[in-house]
Every structure is written in structure tokens, then in C-alpha cells.
N, C-alpha and C. Protein backbone atom coordinates (compact mmCIF):
# COMPACT_ATOMS: atom_id res chain seq x y z
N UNK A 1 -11.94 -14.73 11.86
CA UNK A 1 -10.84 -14.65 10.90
C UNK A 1 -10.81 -13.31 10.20
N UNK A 2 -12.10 -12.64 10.00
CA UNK A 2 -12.22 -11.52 9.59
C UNK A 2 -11.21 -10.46 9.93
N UNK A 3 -11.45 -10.33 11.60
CA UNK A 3 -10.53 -9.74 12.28
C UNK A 3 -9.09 -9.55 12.28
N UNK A 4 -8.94 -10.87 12.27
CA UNK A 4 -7.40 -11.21 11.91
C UNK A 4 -6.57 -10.23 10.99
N UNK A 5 -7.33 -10.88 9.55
CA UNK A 5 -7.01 -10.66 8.89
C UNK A 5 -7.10 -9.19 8.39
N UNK A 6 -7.90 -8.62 8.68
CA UNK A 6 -8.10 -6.97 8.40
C UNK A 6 -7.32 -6.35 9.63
N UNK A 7 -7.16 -6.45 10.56
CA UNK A 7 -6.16 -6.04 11.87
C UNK A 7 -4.28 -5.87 11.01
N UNK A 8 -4.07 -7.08 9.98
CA UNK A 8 -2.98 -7.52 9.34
C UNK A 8 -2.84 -6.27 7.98
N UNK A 9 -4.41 -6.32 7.51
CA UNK A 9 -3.82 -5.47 6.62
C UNK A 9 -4.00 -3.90 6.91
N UNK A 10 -4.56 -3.62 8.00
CA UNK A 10 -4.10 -1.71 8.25
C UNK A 10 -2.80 -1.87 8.83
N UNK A 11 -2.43 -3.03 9.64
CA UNK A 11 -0.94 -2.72 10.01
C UNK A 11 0.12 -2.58 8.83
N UNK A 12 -0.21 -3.44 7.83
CA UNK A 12 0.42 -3.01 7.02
C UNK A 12 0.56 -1.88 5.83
N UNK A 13 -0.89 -1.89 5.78
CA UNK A 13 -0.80 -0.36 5.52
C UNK A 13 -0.37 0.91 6.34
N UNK A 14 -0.70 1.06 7.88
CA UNK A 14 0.14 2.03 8.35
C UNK A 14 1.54 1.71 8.34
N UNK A 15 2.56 0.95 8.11
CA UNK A 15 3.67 0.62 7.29
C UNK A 15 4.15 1.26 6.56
N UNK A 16 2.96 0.76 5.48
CA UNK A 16 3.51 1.60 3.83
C UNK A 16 3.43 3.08 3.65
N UNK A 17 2.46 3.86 4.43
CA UNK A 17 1.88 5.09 5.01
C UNK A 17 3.85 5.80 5.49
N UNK A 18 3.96 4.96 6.99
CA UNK A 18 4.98 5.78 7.41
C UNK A 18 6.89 5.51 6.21
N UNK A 19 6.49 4.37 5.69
CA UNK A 19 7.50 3.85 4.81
C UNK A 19 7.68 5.41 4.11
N UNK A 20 6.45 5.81 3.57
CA UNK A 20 6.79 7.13 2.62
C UNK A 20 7.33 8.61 3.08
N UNK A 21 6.68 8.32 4.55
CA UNK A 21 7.09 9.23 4.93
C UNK A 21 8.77 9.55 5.77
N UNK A 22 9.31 8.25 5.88
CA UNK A 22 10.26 8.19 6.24
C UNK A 22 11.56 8.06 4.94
N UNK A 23 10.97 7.52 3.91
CA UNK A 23 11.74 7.93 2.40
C UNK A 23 11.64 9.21 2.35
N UNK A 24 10.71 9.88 2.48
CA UNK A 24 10.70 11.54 2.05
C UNK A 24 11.62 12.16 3.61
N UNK A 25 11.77 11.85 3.78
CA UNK A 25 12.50 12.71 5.45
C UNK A 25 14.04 12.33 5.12
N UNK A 26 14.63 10.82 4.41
CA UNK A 26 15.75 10.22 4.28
C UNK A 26 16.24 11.27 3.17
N UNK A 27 15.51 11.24 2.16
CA UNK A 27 15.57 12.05 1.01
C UNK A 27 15.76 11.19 -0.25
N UNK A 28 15.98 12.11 -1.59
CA UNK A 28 15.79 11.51 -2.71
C UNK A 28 16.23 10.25 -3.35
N UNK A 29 17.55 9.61 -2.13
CA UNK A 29 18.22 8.35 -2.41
C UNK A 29 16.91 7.41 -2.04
N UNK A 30 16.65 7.68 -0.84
CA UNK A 30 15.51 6.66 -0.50
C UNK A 30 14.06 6.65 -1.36
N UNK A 31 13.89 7.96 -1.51
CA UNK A 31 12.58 7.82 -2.54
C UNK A 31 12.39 7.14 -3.84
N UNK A 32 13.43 7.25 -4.30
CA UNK A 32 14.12 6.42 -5.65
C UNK A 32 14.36 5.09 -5.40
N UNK A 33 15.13 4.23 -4.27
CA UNK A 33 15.07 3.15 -3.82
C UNK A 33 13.73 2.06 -3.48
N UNK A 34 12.50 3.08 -3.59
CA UNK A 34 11.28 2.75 -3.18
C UNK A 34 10.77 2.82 -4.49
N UNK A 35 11.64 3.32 -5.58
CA UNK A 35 10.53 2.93 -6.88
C UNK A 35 9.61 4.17 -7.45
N UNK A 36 10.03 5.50 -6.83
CA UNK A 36 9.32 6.72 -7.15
C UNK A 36 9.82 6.94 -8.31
N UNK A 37 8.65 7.57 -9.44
CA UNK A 37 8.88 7.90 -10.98
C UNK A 37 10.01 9.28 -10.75
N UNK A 38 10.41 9.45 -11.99
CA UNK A 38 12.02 10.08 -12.31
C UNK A 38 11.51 11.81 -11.73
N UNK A 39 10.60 11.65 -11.98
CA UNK A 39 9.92 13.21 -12.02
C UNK A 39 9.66 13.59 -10.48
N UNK A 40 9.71 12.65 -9.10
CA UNK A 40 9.19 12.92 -8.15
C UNK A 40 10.78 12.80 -6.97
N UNK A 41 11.43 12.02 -7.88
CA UNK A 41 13.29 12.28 -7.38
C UNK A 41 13.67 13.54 -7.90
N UNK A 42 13.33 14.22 -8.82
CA UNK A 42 13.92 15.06 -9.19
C UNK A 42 13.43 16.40 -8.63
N UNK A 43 11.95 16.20 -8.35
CA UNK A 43 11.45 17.32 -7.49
C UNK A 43 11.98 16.96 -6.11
N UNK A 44 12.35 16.17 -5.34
CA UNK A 44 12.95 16.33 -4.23
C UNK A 44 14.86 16.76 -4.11
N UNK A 45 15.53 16.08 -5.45
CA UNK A 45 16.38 17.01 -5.49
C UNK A 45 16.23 18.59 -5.72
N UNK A 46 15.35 19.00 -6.58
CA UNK A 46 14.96 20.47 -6.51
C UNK A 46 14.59 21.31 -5.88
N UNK A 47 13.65 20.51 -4.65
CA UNK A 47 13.28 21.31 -3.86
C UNK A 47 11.95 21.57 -4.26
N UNK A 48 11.76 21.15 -5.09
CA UNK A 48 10.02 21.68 -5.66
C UNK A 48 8.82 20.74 -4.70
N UNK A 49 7.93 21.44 -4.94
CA UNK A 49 6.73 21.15 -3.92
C UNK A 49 6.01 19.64 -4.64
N UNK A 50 6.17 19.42 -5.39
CA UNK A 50 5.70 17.89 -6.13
C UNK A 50 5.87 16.88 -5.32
N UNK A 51 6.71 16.82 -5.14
CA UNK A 51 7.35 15.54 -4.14
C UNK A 51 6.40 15.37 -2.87
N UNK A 52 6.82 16.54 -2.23
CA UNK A 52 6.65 16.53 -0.30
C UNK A 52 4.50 16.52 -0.96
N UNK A 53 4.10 17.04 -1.69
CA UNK A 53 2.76 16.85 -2.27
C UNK A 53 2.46 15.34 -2.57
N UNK A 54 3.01 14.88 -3.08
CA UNK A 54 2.59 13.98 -3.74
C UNK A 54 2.79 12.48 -2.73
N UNK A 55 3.77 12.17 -1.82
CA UNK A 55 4.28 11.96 -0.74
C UNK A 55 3.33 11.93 -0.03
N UNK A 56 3.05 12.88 0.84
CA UNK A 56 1.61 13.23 1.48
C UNK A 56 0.35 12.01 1.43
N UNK A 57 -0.04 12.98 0.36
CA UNK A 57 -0.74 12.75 -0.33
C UNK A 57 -1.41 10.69 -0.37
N UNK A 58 -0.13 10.43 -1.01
CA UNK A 58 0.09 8.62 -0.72
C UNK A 58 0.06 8.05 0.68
N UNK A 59 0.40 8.78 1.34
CA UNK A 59 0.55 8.62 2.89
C UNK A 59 -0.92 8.55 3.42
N UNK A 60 -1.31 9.73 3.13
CA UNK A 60 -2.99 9.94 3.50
C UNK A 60 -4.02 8.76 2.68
N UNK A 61 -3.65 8.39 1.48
CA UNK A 61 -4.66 7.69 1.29
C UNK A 61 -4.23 5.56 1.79
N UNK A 62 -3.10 5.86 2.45
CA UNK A 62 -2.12 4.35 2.61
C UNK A 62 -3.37 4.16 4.27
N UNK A 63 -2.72 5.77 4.38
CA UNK A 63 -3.57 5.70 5.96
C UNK A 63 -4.92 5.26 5.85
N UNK A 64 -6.24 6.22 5.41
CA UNK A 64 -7.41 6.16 5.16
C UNK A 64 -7.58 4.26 4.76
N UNK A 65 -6.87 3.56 4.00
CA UNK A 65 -6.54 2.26 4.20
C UNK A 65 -6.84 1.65 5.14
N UNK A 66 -5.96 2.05 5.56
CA UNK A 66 -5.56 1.52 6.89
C UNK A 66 -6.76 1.78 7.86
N UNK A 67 -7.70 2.57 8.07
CA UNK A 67 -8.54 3.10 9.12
C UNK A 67 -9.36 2.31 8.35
N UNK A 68 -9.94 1.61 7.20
CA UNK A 68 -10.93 1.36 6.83
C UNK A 68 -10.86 -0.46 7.11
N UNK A 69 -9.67 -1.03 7.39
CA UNK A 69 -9.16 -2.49 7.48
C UNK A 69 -9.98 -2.48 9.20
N UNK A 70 -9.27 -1.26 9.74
CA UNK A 70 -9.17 -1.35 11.05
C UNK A 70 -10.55 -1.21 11.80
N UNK A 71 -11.80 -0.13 10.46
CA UNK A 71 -12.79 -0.19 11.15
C UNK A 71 -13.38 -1.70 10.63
N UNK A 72 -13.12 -2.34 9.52
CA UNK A 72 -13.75 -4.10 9.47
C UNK A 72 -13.61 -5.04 11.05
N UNK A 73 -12.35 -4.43 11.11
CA UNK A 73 -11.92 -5.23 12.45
C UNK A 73 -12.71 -5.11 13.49
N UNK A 74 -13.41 -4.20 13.48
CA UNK A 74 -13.58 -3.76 14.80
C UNK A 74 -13.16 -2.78 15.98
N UNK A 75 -12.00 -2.48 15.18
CA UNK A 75 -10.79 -1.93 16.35
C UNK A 75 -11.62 -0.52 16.26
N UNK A 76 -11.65 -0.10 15.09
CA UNK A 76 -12.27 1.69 14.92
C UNK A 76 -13.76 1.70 14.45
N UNK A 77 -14.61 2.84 14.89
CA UNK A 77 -15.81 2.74 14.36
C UNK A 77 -16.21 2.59 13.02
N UNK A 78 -17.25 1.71 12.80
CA UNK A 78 -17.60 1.66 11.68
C UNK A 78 -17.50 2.74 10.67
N UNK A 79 -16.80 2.67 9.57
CA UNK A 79 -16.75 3.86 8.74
C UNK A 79 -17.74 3.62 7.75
N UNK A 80 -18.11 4.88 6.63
CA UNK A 80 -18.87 4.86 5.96
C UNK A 80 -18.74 3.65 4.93
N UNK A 81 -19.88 2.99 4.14
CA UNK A 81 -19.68 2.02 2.63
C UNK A 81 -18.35 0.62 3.09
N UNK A 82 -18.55 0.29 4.20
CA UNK A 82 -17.19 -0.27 4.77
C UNK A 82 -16.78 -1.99 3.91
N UNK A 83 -17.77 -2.63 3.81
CA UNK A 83 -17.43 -3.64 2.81
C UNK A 83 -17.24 -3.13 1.37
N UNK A 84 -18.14 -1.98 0.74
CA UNK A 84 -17.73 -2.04 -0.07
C UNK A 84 -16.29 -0.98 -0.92
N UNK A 85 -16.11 -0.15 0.32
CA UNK A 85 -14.66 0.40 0.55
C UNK A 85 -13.59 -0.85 0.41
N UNK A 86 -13.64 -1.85 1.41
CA UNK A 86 -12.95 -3.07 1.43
C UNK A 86 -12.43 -3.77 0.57
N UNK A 87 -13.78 -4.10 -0.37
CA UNK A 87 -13.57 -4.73 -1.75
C UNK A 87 -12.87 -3.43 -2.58
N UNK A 88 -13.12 -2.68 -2.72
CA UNK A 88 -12.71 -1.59 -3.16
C UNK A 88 -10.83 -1.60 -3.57
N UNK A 89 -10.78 -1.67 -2.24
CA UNK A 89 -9.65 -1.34 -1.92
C UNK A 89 -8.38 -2.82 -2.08
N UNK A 90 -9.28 -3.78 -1.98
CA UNK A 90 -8.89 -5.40 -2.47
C UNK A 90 -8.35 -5.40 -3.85
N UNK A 91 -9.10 -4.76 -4.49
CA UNK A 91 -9.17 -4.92 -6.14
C UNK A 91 -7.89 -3.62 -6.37
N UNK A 92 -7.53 -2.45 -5.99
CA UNK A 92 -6.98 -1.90 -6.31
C UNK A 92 -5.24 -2.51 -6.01
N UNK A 93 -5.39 -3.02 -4.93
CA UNK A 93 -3.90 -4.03 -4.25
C UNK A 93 -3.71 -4.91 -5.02
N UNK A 94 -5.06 -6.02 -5.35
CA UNK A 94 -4.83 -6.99 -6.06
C UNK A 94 -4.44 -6.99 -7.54
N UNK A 95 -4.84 -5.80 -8.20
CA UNK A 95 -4.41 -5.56 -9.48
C UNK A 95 -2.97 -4.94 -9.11
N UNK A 96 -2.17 -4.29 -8.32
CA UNK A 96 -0.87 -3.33 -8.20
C UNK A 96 -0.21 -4.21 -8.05
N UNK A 97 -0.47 -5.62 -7.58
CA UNK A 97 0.25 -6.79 -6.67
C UNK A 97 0.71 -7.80 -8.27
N UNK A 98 -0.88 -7.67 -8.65
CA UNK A 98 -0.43 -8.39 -10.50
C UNK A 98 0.42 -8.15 -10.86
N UNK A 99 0.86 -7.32 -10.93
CA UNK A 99 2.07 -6.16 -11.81
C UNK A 99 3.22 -7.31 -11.65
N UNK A 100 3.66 -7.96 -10.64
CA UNK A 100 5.19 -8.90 -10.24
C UNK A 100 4.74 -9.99 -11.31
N UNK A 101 3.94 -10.38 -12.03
CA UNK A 101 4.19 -11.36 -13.37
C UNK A 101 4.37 -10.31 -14.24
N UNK A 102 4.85 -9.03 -14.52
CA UNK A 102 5.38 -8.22 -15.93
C UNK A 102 6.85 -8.42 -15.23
N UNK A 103 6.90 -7.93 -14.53
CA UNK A 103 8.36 -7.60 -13.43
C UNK A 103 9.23 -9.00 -13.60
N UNK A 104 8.75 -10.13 -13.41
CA UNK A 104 9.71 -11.51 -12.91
C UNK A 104 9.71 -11.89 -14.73
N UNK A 105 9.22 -11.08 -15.55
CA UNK A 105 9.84 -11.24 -17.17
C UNK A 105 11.29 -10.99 -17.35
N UNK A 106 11.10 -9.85 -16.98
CA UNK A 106 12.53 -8.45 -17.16
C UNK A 106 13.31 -7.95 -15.90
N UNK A 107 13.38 -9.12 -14.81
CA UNK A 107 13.92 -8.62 -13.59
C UNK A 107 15.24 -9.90 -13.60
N UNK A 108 16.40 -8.54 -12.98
CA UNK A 108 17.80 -9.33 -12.47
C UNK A 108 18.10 -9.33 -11.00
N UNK A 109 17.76 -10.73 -10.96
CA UNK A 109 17.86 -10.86 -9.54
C UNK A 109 19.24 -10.67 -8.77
N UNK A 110 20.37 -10.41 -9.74
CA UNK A 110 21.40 -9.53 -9.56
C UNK A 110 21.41 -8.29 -8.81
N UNK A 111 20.15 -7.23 -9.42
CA UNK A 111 20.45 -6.04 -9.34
C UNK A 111 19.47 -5.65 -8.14
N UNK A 112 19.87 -5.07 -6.97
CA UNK A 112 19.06 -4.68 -5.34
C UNK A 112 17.37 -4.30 -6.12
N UNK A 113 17.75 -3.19 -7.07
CA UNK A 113 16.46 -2.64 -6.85
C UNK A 113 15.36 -3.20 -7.87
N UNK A 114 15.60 -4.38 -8.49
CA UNK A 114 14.71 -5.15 -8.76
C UNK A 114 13.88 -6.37 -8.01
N UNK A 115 14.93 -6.58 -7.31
CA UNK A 115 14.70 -7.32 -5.68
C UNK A 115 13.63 -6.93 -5.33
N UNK A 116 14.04 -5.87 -4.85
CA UNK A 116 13.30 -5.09 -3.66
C UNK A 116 11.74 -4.75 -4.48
N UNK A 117 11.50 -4.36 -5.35
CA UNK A 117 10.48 -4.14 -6.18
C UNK A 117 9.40 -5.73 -6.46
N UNK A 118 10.64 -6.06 -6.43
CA UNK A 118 9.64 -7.91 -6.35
C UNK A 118 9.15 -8.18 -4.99
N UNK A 119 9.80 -7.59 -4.13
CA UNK A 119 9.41 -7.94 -2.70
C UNK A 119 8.55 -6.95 -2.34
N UNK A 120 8.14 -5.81 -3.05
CA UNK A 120 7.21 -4.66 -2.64
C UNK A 120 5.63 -5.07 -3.50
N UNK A 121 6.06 -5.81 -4.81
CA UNK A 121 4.66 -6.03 -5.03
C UNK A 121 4.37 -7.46 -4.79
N UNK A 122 5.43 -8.57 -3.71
CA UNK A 122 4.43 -9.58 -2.96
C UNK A 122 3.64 -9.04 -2.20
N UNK A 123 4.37 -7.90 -1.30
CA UNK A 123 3.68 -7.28 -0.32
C UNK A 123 2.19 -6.78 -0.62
N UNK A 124 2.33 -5.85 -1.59
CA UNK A 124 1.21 -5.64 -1.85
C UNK A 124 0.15 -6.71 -2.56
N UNK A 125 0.83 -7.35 -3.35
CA UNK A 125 -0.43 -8.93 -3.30
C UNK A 125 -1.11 -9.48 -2.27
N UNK A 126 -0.27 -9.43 -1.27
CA UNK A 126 -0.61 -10.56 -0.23
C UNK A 126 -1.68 -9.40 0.81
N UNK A 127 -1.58 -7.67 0.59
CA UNK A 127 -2.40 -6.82 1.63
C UNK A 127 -3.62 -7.05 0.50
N UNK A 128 -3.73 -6.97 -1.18
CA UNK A 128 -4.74 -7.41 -1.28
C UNK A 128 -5.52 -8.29 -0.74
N UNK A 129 -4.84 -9.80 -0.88
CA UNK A 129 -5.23 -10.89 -0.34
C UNK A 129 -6.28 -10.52 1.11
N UNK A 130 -5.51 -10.30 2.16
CA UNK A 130 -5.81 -10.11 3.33
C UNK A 130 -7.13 -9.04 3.12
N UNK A 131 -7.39 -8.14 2.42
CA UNK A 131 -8.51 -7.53 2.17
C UNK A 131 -9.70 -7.94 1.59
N UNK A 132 -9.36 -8.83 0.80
CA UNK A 132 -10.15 -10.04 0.00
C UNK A 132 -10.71 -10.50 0.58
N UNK A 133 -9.88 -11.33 1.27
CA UNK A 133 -10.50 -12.12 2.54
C UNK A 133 -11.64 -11.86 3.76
N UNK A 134 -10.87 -10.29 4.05
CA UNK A 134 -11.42 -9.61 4.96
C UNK A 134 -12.91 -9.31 4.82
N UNK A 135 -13.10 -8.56 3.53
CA UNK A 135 -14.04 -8.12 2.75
C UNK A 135 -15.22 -9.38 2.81
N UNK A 136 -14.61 -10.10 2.28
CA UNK A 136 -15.88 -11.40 1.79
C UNK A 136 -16.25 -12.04 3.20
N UNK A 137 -15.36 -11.95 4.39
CA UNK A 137 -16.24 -12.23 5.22
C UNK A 137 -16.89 -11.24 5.58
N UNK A 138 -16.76 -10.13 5.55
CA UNK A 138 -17.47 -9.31 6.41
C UNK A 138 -19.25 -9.56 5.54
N UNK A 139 -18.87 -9.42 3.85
CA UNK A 139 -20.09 -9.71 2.94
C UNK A 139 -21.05 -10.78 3.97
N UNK A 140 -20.30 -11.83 3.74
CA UNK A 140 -20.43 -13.19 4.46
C UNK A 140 -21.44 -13.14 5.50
N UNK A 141 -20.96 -12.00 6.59
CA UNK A 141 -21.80 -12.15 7.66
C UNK A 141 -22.47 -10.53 7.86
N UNK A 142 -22.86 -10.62 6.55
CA UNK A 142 -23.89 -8.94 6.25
C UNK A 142 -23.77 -8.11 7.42
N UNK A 143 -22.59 -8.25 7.32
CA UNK A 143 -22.33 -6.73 8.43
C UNK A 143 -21.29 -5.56 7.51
């Protein structure tokens, strides 16, 4: 089940990885649609290096994610601290994923981009989850 489930969450992290990078290529409508702070739309309307930086940047660590689900799995070699990267990385989803009980206070299910923001931090609840999971078995069977 380990497998499974960590196989589930680098796929979805390489997802969220190319998600950014395909908002940053669409341009600043899409980056904004995804929930980017005012300051990182505005450097892509500008042209300033913040954005395509910062972009990156999220991409690389969505990825590194992702390689670390994938080495639990099995699929990639064992990487360094790998359960406790795992948990690591559980707790950081699982707290970002919390965030949708502040959100379903002050959200109109009227308006798209509150939607979509509710549906971005199930997502990310549920890649915690799957890391959680992942993690404690791997604990589980001291590997």
C-alpha cells in the first residue's frame, strides 16, 4: 500500500510542478487564477525577474517532492533521510491543506476563484494524506 500510495502522491506532485509551469508560460491571467500573491502577477505583467524566479523555484521544490514520494515507492533510488523527508513533507501539505477550514468561512461558492481555491487545498490535503500514509508505512516496515 505504501507504494500505491506514494506512486499517487509524486504523480501529483509532478502535476502541481508542471501546473506552474504551464501558468507561467499562459501568463499573468493564469498565474493569478492559481492564487499567486498580487506582487508575483504584477512582476509577470512587468516583466520583472520575481515571477519566472519564484515560479521556478516552486516547480523545483513540487518536483524534489515528487522524486522523494517516488524514491518511497521504489520507482527511484533511495534518496537521502527518505522517511523522514516524507513525514516532512506530510506535515508541510497537511498543514497548507488545513488552510480550506479558514477558506469555507469566507468563501462564495458563487465566485470561480474561490471554487477553485477550495478545490486546490482538497488537493493538497488529500497529497498530504497520501504522504502520511506513505511515510508511516515505510516507518512501519523500518525501511
Amino acid at each position: 500500500m505504501a507504494r500505491v500510495v506514494l506512486i499517487l502522491a509524486g504523480l501529483g506532485n509532478a502535476a502541481a510542478a508542471l501546473a506552474h509551469i504551464v501558468a507561467w508560460a499562459i501568463g499573468p491571467e493564469a498565474v493569478a487564477f492559481l492564487g499567486a500573491p498580487p506582487y508575483i502577477v504584477r512582476s509577470m505583467e512587468e516583466g520583472t525577474a520575481v515571477a519566472p524566479v519564484t515560479i521556478v523555484l516552486i516547480a523545483a521544490v513540487l518536483a524534489i517532492f515528487g522524486a522523494y514520494a517516488f524514491s518511497g515507492a521504489g520507482v527511484l533510488p533511495r534518496l537521502p533521510v527518505l522517511r523522514t523527508a516524507l513525514t516532512f513533507i506530510a506535515i508541510i501539505f497537511l498543514l497548507r491543506g488545513l488552510v480550506i477550514f479558514v477558506q469555507l468561512q469566507g468563501a462564495d461558492f458563487s465566485i470561480l476563484f474561490d471554487v477553485v481555491h477550495l478545490g486546490l487545498s482538497i488537493i493538497v490535503l488529500v497529497l498530504g494524506l497520501l504522504y502520511a500514509v506513505g511515510a508511516w508505512r515505510l516507518w512501519r516496515a523500518g525501511r
